[in-house]
PDB file of N, CA and C in Angstrom:
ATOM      1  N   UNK A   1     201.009  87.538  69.150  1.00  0.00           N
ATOM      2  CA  UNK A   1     199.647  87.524  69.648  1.00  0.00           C
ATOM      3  C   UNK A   1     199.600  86.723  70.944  1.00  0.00           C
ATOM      4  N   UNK A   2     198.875  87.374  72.039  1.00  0.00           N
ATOM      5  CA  UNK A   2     198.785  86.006  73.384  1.00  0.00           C
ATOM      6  C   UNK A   2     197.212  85.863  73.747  1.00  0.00           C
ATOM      7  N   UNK A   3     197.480  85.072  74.190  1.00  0.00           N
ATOM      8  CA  UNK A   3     196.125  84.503  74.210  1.00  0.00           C
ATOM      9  C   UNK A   3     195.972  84.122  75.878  1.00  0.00           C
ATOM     10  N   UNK A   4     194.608  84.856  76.233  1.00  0.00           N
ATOM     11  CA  UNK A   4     194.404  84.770  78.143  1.00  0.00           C
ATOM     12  C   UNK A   4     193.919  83.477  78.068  1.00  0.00           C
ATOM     13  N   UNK A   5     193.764  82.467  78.730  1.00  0.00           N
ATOM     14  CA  UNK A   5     193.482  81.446  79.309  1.00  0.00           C
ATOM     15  C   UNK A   5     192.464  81.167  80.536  1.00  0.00           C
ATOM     16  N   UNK A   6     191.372  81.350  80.540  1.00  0.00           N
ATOM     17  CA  UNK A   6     190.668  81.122  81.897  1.00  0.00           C
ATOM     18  C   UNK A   6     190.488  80.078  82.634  1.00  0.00           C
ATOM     19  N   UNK A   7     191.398  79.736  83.856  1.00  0.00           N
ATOM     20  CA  UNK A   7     190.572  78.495  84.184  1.00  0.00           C
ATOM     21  C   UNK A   7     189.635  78.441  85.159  1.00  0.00           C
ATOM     22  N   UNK A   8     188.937  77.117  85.267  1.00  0.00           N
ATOM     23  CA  UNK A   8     187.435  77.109  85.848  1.00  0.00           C
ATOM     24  C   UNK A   8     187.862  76.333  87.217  1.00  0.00           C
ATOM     25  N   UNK A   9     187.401  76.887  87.843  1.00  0.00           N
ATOM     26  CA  UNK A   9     186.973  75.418  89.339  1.00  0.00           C
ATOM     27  C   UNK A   9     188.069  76.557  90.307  1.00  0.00           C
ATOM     28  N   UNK A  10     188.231  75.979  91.223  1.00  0.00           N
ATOM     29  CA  UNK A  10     188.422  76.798  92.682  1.00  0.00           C
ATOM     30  C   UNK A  10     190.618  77.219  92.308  1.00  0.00           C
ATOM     31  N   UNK A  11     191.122  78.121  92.776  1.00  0.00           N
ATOM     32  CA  UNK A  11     192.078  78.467  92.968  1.00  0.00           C
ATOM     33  C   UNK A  11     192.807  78.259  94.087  1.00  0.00           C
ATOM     34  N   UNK A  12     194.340  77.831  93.867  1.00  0.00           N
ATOM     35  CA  UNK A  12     194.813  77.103  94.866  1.00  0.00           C
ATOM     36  C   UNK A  12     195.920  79.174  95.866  1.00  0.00           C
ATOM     37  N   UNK A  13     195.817  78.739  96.584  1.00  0.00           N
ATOM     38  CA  UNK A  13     196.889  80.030  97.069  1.00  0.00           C
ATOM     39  C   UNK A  13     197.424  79.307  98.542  1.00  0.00           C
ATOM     40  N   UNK A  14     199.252  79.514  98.207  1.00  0.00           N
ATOM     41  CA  UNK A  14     200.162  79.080  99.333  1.00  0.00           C
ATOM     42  C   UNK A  14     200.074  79.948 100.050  1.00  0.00           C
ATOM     43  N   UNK A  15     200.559  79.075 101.498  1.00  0.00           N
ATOM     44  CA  UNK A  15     200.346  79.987 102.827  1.00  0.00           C
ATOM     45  C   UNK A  15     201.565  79.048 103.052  1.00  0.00           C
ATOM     46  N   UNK A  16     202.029  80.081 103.706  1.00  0.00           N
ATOM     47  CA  UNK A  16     203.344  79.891 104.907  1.00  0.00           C
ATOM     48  C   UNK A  16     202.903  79.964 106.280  1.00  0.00           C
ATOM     49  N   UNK A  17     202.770  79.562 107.330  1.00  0.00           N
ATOM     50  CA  UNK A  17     202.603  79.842 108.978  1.00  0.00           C
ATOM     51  C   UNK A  17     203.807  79.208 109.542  1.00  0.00           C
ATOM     52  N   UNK A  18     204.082  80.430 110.894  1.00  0.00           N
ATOM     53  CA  UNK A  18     205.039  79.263 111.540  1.00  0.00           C
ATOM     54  C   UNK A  18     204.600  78.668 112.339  1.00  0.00           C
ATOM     55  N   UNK A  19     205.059  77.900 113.115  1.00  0.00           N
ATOM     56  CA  UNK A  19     204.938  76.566 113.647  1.00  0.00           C
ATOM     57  C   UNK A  19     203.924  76.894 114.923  1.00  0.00           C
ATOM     58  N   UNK A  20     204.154  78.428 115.399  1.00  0.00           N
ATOM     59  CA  UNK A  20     203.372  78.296 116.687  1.00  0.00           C
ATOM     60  C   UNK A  20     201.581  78.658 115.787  1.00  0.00           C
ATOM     61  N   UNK A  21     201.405  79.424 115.216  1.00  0.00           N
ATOM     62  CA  UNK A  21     200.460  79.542 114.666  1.00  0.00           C
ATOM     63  C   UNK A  21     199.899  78.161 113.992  1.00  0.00           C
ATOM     64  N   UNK A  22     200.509  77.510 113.279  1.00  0.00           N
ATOM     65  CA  UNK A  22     200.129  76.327 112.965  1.00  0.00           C
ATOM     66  C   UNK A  22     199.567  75.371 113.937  1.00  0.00           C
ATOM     67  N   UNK A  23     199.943  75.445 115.113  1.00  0.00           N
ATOM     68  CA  UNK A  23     199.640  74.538 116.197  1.00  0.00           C
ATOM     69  C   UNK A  23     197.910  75.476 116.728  1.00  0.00           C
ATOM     70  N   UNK A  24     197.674  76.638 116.488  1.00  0.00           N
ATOM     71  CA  UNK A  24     196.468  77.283 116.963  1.00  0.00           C
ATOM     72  C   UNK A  24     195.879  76.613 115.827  1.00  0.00           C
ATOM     73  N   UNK A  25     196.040  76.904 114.859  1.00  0.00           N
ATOM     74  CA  UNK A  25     195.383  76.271 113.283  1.00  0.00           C
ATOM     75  C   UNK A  25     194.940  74.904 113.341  1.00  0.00           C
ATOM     76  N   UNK A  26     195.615  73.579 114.346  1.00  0.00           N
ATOM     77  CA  UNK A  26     195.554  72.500 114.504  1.00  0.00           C
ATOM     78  C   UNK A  26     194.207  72.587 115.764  1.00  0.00           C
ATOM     79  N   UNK A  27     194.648  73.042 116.584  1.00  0.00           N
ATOM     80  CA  UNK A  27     193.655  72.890 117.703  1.00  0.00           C
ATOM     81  C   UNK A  27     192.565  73.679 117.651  1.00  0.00           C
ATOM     82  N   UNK A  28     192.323  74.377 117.074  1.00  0.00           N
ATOM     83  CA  UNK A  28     190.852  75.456 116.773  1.00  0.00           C
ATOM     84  C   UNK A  28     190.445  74.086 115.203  1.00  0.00           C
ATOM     85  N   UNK A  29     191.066  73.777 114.523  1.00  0.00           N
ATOM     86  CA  UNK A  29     190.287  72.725 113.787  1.00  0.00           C
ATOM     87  C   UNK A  29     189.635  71.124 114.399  1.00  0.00           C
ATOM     88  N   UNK A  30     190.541  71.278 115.465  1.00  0.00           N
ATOM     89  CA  UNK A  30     189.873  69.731 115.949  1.00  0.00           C
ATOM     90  C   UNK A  30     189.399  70.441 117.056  1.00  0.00           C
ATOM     91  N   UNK A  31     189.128  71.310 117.105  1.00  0.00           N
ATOM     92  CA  UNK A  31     188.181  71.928 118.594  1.00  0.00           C
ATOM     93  C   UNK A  31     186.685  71.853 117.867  1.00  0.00           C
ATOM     94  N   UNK A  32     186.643  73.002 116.540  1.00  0.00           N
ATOM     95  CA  UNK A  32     185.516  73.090 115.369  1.00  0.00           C
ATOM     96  C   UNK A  32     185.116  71.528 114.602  1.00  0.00           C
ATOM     97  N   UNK A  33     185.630  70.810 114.245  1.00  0.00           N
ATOM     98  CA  UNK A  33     185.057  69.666 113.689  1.00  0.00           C
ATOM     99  C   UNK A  33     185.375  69.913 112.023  1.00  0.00           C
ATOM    100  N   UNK A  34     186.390  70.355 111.731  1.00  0.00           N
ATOM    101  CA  UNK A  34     186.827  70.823 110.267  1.00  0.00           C
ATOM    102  C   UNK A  34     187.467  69.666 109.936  1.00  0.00           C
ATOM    103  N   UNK A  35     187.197  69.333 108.856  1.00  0.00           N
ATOM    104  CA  UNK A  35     187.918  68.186 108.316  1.00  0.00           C
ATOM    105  C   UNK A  35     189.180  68.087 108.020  1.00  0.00           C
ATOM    106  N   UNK A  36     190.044  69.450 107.490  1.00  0.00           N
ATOM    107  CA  UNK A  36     191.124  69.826 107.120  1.00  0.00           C
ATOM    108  C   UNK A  36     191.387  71.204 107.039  1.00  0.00           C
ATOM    109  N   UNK A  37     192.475  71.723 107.047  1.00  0.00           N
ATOM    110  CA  UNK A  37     192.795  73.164 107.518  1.00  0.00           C
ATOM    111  C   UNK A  37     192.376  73.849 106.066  1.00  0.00           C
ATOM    112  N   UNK A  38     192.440  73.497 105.121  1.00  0.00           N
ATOM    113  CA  UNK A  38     191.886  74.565 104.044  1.00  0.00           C
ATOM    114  C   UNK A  38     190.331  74.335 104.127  1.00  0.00           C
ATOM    115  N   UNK A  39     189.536  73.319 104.970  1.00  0.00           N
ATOM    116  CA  UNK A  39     187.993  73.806 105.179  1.00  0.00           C
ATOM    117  C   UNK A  39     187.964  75.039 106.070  1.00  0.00           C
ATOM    118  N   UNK A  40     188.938  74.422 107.275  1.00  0.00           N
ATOM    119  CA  UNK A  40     188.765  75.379 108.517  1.00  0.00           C
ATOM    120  C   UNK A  40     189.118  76.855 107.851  1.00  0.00           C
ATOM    121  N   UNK A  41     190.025  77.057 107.416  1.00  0.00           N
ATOM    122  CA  UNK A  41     190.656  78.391 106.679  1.00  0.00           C
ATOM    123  C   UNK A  41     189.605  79.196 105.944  1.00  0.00           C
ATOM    124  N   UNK A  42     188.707  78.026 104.864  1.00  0.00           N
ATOM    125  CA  UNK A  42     187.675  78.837 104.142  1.00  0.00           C
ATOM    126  C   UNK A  42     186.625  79.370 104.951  1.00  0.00           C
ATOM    127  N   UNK A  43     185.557  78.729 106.161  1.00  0.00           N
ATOM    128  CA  UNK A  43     184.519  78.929 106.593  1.00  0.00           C
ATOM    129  C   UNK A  43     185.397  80.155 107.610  1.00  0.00           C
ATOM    130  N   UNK A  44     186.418  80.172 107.984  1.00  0.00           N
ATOM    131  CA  UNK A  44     186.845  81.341 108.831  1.00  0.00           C
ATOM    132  C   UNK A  44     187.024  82.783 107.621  1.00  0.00           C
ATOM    133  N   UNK A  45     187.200  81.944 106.880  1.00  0.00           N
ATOM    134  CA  UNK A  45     187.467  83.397 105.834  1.00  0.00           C
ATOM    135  C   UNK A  45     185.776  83.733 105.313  1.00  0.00           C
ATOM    136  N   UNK A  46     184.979  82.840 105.339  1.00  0.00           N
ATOM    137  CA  UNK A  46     183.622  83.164 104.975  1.00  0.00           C
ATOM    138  C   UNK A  46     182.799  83.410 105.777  1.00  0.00           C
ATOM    139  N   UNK A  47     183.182  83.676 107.054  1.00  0.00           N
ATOM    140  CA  UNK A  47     182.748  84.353 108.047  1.00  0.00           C
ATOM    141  C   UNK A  47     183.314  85.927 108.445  1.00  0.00           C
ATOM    142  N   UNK A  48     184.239  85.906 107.864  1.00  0.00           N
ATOM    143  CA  UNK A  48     184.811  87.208 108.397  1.00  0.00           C
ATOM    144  C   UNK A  48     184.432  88.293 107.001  1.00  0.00           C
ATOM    145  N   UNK A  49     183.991  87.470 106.242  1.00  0.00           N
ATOM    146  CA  UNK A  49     183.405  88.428 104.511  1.00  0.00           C
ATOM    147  C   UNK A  49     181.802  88.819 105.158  1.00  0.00           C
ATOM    148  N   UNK A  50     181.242  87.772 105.900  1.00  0.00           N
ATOM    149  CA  UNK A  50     179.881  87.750 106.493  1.00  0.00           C
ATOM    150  C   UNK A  50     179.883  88.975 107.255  1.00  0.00           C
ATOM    151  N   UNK A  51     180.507  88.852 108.083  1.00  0.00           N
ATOM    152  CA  UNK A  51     180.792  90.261 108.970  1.00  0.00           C
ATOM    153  C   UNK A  51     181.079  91.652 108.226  1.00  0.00           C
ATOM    154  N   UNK A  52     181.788  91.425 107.363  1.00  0.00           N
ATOM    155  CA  UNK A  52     181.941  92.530 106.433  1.00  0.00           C
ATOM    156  C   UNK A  52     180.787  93.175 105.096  1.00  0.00           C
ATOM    157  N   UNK A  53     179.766  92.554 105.609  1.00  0.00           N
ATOM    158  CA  UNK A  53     178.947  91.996 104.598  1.00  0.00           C
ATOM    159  C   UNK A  53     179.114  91.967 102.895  1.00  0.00           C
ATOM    160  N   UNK A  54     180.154  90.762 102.851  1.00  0.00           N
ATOM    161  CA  UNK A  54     180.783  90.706 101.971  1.00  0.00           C
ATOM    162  C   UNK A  54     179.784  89.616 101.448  1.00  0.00           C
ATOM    163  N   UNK A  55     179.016  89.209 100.762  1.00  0.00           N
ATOM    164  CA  UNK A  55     178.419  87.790 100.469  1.00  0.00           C
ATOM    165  C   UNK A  55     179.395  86.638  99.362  1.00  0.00           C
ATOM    166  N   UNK A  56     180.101  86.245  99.037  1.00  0.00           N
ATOM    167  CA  UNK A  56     180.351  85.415  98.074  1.00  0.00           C
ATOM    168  C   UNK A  56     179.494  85.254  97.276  1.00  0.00           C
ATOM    169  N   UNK A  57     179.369  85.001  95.768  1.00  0.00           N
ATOM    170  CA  UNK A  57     178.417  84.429  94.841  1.00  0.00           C
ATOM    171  C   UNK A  57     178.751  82.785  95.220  1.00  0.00           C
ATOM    172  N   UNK A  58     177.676  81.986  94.654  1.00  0.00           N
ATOM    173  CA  UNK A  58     177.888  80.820  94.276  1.00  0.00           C
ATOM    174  C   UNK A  58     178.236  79.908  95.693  1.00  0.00           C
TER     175      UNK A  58
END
């Protein structure tokens, strides 16, 4: 018998970039005022769902 497991609260997902991309990732976050690259990462990804008119719940 198996048994699914749900867990609650936000999901983590690895990213690889190389180094030159990482350095755009650095300077478009301290250009924007993002506290850290997985803020900057989310509001860019929740903008581009916006455009898509994708809404997020919650």
């Amino acid at each position: 018998m198996s048994t699914t497991i749900k867990s609650k609260g936000n999901k983590q997902i690895a990213l690889r970039v190389e180094p030159t991309l990482e350095e755009g990732i650095m300077k478009a976050l301290a250009e924007d005022g993002d506290a850290s690259v997985s803020a900057w990462i989310k509001r860019v990804i929740r903008k581009e769902l916006k455009t898509r008119g994708i809404e997020p719940k919650g």
